[in-house]
C-alpha atoms as a PDB file:
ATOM      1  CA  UNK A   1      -1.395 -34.539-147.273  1.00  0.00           C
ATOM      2  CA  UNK A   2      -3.125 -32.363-149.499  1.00  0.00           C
ATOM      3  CA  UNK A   3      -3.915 -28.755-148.091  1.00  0.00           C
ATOM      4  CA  UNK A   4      -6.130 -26.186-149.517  1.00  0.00           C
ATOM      5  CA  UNK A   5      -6.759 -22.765-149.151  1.00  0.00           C
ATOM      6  CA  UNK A   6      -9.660 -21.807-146.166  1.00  0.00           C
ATOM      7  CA  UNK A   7     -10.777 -18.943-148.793  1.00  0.00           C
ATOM      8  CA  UNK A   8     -11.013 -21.950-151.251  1.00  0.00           C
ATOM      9  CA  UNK A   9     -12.744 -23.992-149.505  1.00  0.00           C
ATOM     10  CA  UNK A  10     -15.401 -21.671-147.665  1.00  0.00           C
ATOM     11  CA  UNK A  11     -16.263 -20.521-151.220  1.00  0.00           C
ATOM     12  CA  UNK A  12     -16.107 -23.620-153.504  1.00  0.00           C
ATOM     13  CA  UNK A  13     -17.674 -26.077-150.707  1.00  0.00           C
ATOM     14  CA  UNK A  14     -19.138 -24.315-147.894  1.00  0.00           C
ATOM     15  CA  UNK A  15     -18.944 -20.876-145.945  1.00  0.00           C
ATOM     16  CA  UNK A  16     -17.415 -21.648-142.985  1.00  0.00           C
ATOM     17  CA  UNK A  17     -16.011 -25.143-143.887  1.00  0.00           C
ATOM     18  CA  UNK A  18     -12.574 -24.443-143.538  1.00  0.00           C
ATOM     19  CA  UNK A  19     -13.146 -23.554-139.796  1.00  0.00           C
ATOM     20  CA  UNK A  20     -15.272 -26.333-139.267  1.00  0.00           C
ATOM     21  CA  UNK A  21     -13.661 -28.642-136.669  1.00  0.00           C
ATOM     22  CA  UNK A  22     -15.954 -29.977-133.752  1.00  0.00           C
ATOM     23  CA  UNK A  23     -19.497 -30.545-133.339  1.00  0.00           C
ATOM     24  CA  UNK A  24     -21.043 -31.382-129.685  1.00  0.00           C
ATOM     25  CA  UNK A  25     -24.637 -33.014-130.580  1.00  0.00           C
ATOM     26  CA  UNK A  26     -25.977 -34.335-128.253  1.00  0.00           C
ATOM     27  CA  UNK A  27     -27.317 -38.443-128.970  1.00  0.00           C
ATOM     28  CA  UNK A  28     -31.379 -38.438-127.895  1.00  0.00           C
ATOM     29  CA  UNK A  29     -31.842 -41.733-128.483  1.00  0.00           C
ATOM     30  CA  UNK A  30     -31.594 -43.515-124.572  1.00  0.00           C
ATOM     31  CA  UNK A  31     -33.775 -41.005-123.712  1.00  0.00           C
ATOM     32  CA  UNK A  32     -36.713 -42.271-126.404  1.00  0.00           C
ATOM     33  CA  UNK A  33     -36.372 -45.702-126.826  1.00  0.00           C
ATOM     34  CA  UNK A  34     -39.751 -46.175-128.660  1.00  0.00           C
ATOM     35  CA  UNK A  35     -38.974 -43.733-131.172  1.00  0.00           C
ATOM     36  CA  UNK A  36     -39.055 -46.074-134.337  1.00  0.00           C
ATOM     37  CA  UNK A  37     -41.518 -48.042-132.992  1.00  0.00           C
ATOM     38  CA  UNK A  38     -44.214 -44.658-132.666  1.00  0.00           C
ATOM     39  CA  UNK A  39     -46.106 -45.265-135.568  1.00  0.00           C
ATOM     40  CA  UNK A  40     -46.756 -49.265-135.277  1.00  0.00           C
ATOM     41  CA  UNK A  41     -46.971 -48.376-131.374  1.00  0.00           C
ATOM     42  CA  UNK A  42     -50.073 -46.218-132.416  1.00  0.00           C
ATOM     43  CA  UNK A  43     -51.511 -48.609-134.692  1.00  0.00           C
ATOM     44  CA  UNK A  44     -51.587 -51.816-132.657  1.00  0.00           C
ATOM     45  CA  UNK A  45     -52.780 -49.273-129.355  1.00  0.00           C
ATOM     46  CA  UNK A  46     -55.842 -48.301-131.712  1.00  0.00           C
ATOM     47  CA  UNK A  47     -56.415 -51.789-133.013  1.00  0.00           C
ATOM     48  CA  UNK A  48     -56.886 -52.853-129.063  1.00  0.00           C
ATOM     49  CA  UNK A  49     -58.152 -49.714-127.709  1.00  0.00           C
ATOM     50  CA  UNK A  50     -59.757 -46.419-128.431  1.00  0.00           C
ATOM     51  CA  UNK A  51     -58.623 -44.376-131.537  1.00  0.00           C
ATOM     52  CA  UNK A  52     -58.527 -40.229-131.554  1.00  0.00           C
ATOM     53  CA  UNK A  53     -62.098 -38.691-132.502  1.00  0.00           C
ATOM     54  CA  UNK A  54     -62.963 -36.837-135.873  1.00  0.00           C
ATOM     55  CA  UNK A  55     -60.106 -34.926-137.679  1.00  0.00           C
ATOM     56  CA  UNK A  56     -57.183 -35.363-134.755  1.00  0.00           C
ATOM     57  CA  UNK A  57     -56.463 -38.984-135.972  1.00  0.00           C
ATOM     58  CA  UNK A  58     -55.521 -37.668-139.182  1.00  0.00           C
ATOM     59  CA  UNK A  59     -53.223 -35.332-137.407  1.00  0.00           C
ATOM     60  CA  UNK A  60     -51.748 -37.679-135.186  1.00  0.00           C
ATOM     61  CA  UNK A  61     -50.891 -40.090-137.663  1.00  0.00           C
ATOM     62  CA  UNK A  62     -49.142 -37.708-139.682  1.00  0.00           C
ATOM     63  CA  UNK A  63     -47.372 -36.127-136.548  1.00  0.00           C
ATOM     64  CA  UNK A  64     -46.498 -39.314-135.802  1.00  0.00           C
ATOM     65  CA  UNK A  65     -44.881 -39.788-138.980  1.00  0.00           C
ATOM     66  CA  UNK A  66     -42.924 -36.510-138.576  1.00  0.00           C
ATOM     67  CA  UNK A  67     -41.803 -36.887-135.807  1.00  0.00           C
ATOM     68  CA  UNK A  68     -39.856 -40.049-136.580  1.00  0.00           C
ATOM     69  CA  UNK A  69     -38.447 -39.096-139.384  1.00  0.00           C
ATOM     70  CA  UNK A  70     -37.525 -35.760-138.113  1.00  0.00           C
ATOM     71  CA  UNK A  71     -35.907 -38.048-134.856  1.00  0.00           C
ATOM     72  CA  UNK A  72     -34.240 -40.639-137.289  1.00  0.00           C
ATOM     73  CA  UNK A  73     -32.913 -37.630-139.787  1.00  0.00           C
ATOM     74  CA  UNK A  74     -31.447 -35.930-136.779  1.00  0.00           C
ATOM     75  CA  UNK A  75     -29.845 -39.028-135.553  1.00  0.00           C
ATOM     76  CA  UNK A  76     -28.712 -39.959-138.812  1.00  0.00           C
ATOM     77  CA  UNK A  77     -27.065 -36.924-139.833  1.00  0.00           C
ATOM     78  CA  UNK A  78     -25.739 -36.560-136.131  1.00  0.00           C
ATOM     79  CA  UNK A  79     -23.717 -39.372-137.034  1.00  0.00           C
ATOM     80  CA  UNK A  80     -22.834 -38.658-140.534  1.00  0.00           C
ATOM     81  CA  UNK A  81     -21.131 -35.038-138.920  1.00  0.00           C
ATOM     82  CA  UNK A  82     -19.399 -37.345-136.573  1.00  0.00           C
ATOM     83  CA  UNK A  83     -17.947 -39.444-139.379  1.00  0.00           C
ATOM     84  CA  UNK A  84     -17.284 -36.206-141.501  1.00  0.00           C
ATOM     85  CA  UNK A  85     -15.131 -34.486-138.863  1.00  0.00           C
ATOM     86  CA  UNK A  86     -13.129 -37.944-137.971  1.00  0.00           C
ATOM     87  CA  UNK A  87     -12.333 -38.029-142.008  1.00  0.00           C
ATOM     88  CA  UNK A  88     -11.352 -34.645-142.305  1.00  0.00           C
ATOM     89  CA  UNK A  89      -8.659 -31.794-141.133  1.00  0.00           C
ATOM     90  CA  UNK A  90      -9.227 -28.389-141.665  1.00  0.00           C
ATOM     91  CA  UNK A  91      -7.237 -27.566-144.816  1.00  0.00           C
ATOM     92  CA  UNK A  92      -8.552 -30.666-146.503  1.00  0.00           C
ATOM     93  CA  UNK A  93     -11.932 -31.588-145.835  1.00  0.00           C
ATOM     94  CA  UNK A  94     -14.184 -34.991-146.549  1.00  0.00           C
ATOM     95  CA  UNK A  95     -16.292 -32.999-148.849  1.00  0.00           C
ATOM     96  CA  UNK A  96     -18.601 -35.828-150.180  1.00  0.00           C
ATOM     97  CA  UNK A  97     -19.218 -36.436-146.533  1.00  0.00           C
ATOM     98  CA  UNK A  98     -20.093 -33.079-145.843  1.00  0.00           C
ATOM     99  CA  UNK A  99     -22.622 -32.975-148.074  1.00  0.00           C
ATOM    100  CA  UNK A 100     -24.322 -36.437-146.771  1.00  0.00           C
ATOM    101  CA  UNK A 101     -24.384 -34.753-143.624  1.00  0.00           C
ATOM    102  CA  UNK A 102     -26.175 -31.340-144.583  1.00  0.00           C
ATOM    103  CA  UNK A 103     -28.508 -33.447-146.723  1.00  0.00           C
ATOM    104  CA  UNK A 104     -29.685 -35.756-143.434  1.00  0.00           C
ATOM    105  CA  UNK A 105     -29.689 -31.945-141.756  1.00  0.00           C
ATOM    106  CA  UNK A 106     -32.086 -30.482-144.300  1.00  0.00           C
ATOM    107  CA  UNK A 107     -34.962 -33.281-143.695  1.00  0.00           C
ATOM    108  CA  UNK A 108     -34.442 -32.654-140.139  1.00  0.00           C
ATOM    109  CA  UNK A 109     -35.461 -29.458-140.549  1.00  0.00           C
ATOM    110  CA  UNK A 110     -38.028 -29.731-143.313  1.00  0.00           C
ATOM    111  CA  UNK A 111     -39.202 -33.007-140.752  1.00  0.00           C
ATOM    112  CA  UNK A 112     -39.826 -30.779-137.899  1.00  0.00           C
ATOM    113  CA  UNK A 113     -41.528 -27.845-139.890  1.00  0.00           C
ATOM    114  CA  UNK A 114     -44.092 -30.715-141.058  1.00  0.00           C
ATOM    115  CA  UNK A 115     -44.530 -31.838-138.052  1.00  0.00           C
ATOM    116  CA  UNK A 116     -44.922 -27.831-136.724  1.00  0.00           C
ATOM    117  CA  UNK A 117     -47.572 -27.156-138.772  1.00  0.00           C
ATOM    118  CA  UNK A 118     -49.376 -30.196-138.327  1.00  0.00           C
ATOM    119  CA  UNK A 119     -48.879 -29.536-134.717  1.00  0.00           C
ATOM    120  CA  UNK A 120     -50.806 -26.330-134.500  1.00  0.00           C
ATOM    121  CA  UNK A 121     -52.992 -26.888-136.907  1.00  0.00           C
ATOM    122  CA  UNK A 122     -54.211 -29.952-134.351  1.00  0.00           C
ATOM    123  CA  UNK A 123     -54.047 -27.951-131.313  1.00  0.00           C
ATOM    124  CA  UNK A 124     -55.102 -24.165-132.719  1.00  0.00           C
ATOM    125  CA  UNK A 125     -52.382 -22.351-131.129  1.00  0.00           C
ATOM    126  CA  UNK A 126     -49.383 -21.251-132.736  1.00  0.00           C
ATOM    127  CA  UNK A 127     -46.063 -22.318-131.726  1.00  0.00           C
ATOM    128  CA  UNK A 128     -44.409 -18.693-131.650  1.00  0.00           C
ATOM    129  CA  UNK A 129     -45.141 -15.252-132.914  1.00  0.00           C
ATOM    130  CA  UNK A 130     -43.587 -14.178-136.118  1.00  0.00           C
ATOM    131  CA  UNK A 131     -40.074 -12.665-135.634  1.00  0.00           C
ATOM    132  CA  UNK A 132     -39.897 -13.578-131.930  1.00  0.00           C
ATOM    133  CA  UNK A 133     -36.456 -15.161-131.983  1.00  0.00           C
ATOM    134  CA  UNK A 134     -37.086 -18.505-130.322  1.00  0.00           C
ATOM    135  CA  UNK A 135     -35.109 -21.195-131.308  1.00  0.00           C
ATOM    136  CA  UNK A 136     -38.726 -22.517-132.961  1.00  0.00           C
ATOM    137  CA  UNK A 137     -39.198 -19.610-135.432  1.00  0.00           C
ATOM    138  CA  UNK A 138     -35.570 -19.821-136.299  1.00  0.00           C
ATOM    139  CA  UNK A 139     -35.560 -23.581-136.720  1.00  0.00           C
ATOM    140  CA  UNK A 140     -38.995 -23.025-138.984  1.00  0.00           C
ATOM    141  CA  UNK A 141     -37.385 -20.643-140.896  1.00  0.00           C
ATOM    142  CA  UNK A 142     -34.077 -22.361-141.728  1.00  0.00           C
ATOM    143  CA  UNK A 143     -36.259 -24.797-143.056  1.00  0.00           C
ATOM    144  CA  UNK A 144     -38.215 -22.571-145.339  1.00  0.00           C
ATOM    145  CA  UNK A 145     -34.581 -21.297-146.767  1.00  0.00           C
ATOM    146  CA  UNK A 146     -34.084 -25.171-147.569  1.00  0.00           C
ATOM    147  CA  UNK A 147     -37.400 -25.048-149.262  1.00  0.00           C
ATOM    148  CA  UNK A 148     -37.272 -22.196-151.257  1.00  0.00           C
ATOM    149  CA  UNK A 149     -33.450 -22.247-152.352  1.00  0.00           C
ATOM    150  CA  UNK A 150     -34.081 -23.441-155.552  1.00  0.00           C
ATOM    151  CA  UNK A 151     -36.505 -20.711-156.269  1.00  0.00           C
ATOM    152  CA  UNK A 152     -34.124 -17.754-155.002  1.00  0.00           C
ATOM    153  CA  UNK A 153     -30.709 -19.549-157.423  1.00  0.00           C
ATOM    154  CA  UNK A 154     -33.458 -19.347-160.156  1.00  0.00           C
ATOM    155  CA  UNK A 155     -34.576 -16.228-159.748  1.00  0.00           C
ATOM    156  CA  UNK A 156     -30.980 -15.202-159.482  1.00  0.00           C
ATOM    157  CA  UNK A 157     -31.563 -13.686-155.909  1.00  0.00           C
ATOM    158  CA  UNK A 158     -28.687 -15.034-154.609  1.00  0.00           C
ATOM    159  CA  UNK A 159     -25.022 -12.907-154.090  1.00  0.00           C
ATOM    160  CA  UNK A 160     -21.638 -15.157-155.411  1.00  0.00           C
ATOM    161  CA  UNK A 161     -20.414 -16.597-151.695  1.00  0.00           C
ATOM    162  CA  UNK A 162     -23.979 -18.070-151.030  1.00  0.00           C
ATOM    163  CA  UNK A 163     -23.860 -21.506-152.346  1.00  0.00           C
ATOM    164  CA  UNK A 164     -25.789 -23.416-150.258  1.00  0.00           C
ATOM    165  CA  UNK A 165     -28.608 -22.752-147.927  1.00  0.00           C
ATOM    166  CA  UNK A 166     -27.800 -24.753-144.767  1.00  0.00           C
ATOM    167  CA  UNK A 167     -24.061 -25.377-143.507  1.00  0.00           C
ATOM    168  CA  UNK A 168     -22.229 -26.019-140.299  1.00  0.00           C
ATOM    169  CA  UNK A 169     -19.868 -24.483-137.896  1.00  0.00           C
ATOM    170  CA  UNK A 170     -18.284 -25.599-134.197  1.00  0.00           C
ATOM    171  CA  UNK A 171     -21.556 -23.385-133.024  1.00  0.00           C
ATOM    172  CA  UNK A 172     -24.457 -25.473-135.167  1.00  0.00           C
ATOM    173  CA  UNK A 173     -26.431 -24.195-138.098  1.00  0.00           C
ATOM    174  CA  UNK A 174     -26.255 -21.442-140.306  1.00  0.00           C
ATOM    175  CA  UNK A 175     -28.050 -19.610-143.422  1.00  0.00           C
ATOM    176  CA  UNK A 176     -28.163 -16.267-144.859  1.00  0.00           C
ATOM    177  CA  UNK A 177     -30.743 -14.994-141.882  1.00  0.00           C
ATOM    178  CA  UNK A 178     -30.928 -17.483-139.130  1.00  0.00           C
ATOM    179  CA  UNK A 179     -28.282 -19.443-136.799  1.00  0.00           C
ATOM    180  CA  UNK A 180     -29.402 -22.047-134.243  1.00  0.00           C
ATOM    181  CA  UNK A 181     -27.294 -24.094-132.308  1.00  0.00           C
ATOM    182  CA  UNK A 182     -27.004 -27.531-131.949  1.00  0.00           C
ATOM    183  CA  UNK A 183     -28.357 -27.763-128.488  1.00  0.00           C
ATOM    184  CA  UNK A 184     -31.504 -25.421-129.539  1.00  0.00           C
ATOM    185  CA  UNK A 185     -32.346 -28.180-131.953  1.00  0.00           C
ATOM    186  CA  UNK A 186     -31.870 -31.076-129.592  1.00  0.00           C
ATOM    187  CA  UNK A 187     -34.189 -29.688-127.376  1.00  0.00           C
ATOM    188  CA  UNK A 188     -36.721 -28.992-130.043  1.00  0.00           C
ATOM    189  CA  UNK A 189     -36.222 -32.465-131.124  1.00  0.00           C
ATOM    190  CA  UNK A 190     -36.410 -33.378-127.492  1.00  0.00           C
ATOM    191  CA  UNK A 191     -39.888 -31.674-126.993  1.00  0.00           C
ATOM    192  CA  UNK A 192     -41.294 -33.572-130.574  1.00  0.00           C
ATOM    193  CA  UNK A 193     -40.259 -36.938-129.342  1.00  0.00           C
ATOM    194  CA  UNK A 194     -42.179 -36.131-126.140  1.00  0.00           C
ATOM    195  CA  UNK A 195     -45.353 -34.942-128.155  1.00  0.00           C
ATOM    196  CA  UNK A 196     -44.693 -37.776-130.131  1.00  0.00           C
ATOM    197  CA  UNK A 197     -44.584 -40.517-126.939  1.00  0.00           C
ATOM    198  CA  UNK A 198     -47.536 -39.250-126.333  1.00  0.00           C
ATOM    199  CA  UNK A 199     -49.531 -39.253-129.120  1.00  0.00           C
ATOM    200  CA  UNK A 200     -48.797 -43.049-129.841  1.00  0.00           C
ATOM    201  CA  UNK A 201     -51.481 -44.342-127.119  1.00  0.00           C
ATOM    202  CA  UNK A 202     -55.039 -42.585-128.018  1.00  0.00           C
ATOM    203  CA  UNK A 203     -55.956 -44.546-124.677  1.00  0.00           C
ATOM    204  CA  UNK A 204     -53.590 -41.591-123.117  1.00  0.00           C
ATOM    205  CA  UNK A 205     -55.446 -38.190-124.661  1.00  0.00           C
ATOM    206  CA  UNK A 206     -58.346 -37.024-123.628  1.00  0.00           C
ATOM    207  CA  UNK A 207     -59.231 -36.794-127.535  1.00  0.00           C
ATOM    208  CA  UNK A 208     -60.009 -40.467-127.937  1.00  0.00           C
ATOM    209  CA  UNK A 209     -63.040 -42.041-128.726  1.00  0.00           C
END
């Protein structure tokens, strides 16, 4: 078998690829069984019951939509890691895989974000303070490195070893400023699917009409 070169590959694929060997993620889905049902599960519970008042149905529809994507995304490329580390080795690497993985990674993040701002937006209180550290601001701000990476390769604020904005290691996720490990984002996940088990049944809140 073909090997290549760690410096090789952690520069012409991914920083850190070449190291990249195991992934412990944990699988959500037992624990939310009605988590690609939330959005039809709201709309046949307001078609036979009471609906959210004013401006908060707006909101909860579109949390609701976040939410399952962001819990289908994380699934998705949960499984897509899996698949990339069974097809690879360390000096020779499933690259195309790789990339379908940090793709279904991205929309997690840019998912959850969404859903974030939706979130507070709905409730008026923010979800941390700026620069606290929490595994929230750091997942909200890998996801605004996603967003703006084309903007900073185009304004040529980039240095030559950052190729991409998001990548992987045996610890979770990675960019320029921010790490957060896998378990910090299944629990984050883990505390939108509960918003988001809630919200489906208006009957529920204490905001429905």
């Amino acid at each position: 078998m073909v090997q290549f070169h760690a410096e090789l590959l952690n520069r012409n694929v991914a920083p850190g690829i070449a190291e990249f060997a195991s992934a412990d993620i944990p699988d959500l889905r037992p624990a939310f069984p009605q988590a690609e049902h939330w959005l039809s599960n709201h709309f046949l519970n307001t078609v036979l019951g009471p609906n959210y008042k004013g401006s908060f149905r707006q909101y909860a529809i579109n949390m609701l939509a976040r939410a399952q994507a962001q819990f289908a995304s994380f699934h998705d490329a949960r499984d897509a890691t899996q698949c990339f580390l069974e097809r690879s080795s360390l000096h020779n690497p499933a690259v195309g895989r790789y990339y379908t993985a940090i793709v279904l990674w991205e929309s997690c993040f840019l998912n959850y974000q969404m859903f974030l701002d939706l979130f507070t937006k709905a409730v008026g209180k923010d979800a941390f303070a700026l620069g606290d550290g929490s595994a929230e601001q750091r997942a909200y701000d890998i996801a605004n490195a996603i967003k703006h990476w084309g903007g900073v390769v185009k304004g040529n604020r980039h240095r030559d070893e950052q190729t991409i904005p998001l990548w992987l290691s045996n610890d979770g996720f990675h960019t320029y400023q921010n790490s957060l490990t896998y378990a910090d984002l299944a629990e984050i996940t883990t505390q939108v699917a509960k918003a988001a088990d809630d919200l489906q049944n208006p009957a529920s809140a204490d905001r429905a009409t």
